[in-house]
Protein backbone atom coordinates (compact mmCIF):
# COMPACT_ATOMS: atom_id res chain seq x y z
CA UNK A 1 -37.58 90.26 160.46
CA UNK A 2 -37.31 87.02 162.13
CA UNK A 3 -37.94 88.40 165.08
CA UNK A 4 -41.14 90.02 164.28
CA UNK A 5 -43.02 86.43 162.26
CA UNK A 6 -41.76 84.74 165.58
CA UNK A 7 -43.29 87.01 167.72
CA UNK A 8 -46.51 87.49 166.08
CA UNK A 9 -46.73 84.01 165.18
CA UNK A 10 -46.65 83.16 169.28
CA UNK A 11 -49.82 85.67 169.33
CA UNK A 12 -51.52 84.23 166.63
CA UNK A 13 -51.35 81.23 169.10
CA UNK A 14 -52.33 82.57 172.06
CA UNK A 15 -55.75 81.63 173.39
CA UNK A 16 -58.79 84.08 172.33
CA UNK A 17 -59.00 86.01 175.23
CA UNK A 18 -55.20 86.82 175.54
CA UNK A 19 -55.78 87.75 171.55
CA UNK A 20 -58.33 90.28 172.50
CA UNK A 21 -56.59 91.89 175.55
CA UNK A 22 -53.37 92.21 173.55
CA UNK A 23 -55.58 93.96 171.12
CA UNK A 24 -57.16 96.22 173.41
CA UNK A 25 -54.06 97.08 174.70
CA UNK A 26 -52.78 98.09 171.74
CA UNK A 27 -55.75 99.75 170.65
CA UNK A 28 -55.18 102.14 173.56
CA UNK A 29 -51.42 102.21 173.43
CA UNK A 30 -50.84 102.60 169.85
CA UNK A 31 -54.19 103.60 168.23
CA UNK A 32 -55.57 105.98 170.85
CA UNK A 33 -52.81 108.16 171.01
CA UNK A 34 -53.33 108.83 167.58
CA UNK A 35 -56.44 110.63 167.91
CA UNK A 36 -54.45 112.76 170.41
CA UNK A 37 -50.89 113.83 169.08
CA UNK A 38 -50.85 117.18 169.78
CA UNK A 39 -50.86 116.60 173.51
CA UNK A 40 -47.15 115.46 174.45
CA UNK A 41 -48.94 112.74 176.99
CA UNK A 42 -50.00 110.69 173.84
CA UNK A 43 -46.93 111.19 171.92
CA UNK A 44 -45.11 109.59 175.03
CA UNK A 45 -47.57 106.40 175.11
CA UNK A 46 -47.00 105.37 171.70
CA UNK A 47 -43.78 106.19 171.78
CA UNK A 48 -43.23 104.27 174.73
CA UNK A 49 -45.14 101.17 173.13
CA UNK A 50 -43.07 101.14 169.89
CA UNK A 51 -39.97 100.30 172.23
CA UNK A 52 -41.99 97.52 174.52
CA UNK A 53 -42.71 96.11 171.26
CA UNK A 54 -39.57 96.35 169.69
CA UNK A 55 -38.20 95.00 172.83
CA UNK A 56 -41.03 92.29 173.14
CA UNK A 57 -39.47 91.36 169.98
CA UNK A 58 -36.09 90.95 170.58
CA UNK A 59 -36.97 89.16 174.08
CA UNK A 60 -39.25 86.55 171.52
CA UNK A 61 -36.06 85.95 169.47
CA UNK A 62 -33.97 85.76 172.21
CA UNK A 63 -35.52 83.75 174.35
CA UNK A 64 -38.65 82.28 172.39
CA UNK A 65 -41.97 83.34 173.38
CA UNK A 66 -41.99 82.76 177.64
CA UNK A 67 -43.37 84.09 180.27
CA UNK A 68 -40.42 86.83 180.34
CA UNK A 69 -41.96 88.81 177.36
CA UNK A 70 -43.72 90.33 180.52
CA UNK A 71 -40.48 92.41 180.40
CA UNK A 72 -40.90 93.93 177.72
CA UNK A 73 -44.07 96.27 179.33
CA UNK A 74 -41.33 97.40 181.83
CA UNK A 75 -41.42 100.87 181.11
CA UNK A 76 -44.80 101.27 181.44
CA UNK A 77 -44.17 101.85 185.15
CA UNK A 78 -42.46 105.16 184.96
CA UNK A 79 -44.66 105.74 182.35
CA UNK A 80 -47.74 105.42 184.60
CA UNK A 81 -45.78 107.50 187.03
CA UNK A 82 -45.71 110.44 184.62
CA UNK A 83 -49.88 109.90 183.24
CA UNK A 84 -50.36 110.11 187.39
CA UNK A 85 -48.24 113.10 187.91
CA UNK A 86 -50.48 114.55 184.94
CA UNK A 87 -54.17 113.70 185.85
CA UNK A 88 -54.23 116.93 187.51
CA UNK A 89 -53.73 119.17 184.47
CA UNK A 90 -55.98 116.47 182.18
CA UNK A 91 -59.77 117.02 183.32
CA UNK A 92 -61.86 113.60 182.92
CA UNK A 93 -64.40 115.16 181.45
CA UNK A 94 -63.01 115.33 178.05
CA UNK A 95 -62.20 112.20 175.57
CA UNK A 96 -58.71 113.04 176.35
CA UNK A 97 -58.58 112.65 179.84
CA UNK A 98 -61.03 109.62 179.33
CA UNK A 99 -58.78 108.07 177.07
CA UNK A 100 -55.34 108.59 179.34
CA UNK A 101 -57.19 107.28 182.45
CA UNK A 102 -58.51 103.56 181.01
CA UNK A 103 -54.55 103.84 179.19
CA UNK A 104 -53.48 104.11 182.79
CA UNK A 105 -56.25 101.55 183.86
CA UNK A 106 -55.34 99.25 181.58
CA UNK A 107 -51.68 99.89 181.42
CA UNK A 108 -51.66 98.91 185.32
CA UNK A 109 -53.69 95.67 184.85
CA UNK A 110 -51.25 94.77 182.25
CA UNK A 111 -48.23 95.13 184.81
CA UNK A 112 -49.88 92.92 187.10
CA UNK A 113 -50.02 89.87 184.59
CA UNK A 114 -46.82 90.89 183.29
CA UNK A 115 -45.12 90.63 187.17
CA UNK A 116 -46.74 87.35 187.86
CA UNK A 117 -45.49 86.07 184.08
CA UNK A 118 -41.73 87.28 184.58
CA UNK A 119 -41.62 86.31 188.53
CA UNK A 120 -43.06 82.08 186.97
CA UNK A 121 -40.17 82.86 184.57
CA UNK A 122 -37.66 83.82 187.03
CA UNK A 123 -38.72 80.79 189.51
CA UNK A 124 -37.99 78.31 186.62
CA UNK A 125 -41.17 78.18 184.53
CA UNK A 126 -39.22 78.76 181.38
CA UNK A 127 -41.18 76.61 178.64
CA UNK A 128 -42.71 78.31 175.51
CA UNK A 129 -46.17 79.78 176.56
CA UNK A 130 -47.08 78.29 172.63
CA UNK A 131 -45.67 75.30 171.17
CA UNK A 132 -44.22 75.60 167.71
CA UNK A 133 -43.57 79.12 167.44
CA UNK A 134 -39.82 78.38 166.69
C-alpha cells in the first residue's frame, strides 16, 4: 500500500504536461483495451500494463521516484514486437486497428523518454524527479 500513495503521490507532483501524457498513456494502455477484450492483442496490453505498473511501483518504493521508473515500461518492447508482428492481420481501417497503432505509437514514444530517463539514472543522475514524495 505504501508503495502505491508513494508512487502516485510522485505523479500528483509531476509537472502538467507529464500529468497528461501519463494519462494518455494509460488511457490507451489500460482503458482502450477495454473496449476491445475479445481480441487477445488487447488482453495482452493491459495485461502487460498492470505489471509495468505494479513494477513502477515497487521500483518507486525501492528506489523513490527517479529517473529509473523508466524501467518499469520495459516490457513494452517485446510487446511492440508482437502489435508489429500483428498489424498485418489488424486492418487500420477499423477502431481496432486504429486504436493498436497510436498504442504502438505511443507506446514507442514512451520508450524513448523512458531510455533517456534510465540511461541519466544509470550515469549518476539519481535524485528524486519530485521532492517530498518520501
Amino acid at each position: 500500500m505504501q508503495a502505491l500513495l508513494r508512487f502516485n503521490k510522485g505523479l500528483l507532483r509531476l509537472p502538467i504536461p507529464v500529468q497528461l501524457w501519463v494519462m494518455v498513456l494509460a488511457c490507451a494502455n489500460m482503458i482502450g483495451p477495454l473496449f476491445f477484450l475479445a481480441h487477445r492483442e488487447a488482453q495482452i496490453v493491459l495485461g502487460v500494463f498492470v505489471v509495468s505498473a505494479v513494477f513502477m511501483m515497487i521500483l518507486a518504493s525501492w528506489k523513490g521516484f527517479t529517473r529509473l521508473l523508466g524501467l518499469g515500461h520495459f516490457l513494452w518492447f517485446p510487446l511492440l514486437y508482437f502489435l508489429w508482428g500483428r498489424l498485418s492481420e489488424v486492418p487500420g481501417t477499423d477502431w481496432f486497428g486504429i486504436w493498436l497503432r497510436a498504442v504502438m505509437i505511443l507506446n514507442a514514444i514512451s520508450l524513448l523518454f523512458d531510455s533517456v530517463d534510465v540511461g541519466r539514472y544509470l550515469t549518476g543522475q539519481r535524485e528524486e524527479m519530485v521532492p517530498g514524495v518520501v
